[in-house]
C-alpha atoms as a PDB file:
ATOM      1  CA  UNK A   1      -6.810 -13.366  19.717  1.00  0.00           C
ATOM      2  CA  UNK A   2      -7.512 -13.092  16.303  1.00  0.00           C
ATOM      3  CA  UNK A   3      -7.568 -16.477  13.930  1.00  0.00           C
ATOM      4  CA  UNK A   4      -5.169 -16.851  10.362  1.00  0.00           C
ATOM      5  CA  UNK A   5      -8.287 -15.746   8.135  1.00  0.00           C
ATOM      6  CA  UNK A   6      -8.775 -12.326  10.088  1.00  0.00           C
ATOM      7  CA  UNK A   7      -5.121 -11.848   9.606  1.00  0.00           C
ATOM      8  CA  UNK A   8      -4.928 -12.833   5.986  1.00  0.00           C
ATOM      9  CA  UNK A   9      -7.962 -10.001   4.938  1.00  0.00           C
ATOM     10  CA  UNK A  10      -6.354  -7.364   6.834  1.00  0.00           C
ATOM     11  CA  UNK A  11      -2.928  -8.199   5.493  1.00  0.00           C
ATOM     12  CA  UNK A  12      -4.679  -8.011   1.860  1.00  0.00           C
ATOM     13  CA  UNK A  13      -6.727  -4.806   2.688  1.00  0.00           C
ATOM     14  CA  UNK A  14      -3.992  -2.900   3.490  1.00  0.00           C
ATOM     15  CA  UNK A  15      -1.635  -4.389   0.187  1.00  0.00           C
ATOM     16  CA  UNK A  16      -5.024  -3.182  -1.395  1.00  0.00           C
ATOM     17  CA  UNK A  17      -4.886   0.320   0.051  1.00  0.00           C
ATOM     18  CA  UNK A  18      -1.184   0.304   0.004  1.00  0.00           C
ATOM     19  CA  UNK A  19      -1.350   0.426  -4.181  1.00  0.00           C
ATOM     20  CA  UNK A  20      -3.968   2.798  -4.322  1.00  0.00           C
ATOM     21  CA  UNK A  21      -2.193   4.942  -2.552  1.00  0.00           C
ATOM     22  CA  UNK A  22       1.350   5.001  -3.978  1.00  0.00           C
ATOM     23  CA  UNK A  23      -0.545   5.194  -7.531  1.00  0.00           C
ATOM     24  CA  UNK A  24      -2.623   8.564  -6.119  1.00  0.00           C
ATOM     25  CA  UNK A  25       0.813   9.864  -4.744  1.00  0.00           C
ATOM     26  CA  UNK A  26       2.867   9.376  -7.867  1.00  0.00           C
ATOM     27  CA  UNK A  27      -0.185  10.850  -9.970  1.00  0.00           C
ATOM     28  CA  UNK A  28      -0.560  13.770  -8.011  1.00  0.00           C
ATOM     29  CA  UNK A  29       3.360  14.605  -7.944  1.00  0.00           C
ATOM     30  CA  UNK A  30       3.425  14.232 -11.976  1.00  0.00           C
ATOM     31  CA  UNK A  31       0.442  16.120 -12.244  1.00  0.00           C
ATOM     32  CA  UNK A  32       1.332  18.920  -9.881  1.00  0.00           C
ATOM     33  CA  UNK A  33       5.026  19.273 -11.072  1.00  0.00           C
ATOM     34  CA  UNK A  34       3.351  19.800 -14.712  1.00  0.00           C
ATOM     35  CA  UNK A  35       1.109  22.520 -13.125  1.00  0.00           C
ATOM     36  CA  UNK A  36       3.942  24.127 -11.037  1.00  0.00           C
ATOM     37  CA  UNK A  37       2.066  23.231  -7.773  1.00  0.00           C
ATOM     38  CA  UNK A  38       4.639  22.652  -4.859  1.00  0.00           C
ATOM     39  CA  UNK A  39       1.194  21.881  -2.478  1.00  0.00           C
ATOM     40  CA  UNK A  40       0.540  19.429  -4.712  1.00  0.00           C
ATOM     41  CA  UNK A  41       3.855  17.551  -4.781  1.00  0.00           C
ATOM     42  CA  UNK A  42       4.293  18.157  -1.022  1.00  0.00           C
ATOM     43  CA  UNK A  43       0.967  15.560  -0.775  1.00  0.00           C
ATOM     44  CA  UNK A  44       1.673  13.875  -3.202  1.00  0.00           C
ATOM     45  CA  UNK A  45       4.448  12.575  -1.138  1.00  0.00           C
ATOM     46  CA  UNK A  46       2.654  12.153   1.815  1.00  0.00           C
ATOM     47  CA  UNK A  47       0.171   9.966  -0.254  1.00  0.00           C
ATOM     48  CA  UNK A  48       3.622   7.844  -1.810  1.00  0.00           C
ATOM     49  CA  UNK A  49       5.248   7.535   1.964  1.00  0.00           C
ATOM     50  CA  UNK A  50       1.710   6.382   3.041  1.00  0.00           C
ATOM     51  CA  UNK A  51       1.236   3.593   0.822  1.00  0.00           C
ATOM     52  CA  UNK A  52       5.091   2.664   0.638  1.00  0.00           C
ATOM     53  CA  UNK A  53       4.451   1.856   4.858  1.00  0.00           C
ATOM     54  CA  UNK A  54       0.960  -0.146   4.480  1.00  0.00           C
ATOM     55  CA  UNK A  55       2.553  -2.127   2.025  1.00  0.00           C
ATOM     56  CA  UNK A  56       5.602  -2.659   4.159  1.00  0.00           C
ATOM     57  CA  UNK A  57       3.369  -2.997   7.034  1.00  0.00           C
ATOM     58  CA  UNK A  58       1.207  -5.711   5.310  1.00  0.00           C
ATOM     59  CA  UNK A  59       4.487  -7.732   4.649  1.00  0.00           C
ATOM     60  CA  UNK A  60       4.650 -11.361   3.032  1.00  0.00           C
ATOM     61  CA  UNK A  61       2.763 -14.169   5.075  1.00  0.00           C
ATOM     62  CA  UNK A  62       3.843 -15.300   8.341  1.00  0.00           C
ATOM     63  CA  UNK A  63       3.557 -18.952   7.710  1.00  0.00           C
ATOM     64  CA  UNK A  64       3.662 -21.150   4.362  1.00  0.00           C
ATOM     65  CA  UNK A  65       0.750 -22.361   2.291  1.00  0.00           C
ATOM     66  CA  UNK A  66       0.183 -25.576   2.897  1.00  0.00           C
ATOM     67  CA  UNK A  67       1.368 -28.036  -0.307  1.00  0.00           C
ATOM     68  CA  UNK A  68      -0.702 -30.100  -2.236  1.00  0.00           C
ATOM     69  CA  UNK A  69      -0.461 -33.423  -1.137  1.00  0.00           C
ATOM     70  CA  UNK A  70      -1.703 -34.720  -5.029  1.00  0.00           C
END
């Protein structure tokens, strides 16, 4: 079983990975549709579906931060 910290750096990693890839999709569509390059948009929206699912996949936090009690 894995602990809340393991969870929490995996759930960040892939929010990390997540961006990077929806900003690489959307820069390769724009770029390719300039250039007239239908390969190019084609994975460019691989790249975009990609990183819309990790960051759907990484989803908000299962349980609350704890409050401050000060």
């Amino acid at each position: 079983m894995t602990n809340e910290r393991v969870k929490s750096v995996g759930s960040f990693a892939m929010r990390i990975l997540g961006v990077v890839a929806v900003v690489v999709g959307v820069l390769a569509i724009v770029s390719s549709l300039v250039q007239g390059n239908l390969v190019g948009v084609v994975l460019g929206a691989i790249f975009l579906a990609g990183g819309v699912v990790l960051l759907k996949r990484s989803g908000p936090r299962t349980t609350p931060r704890p409050r401050s009690t000060h």
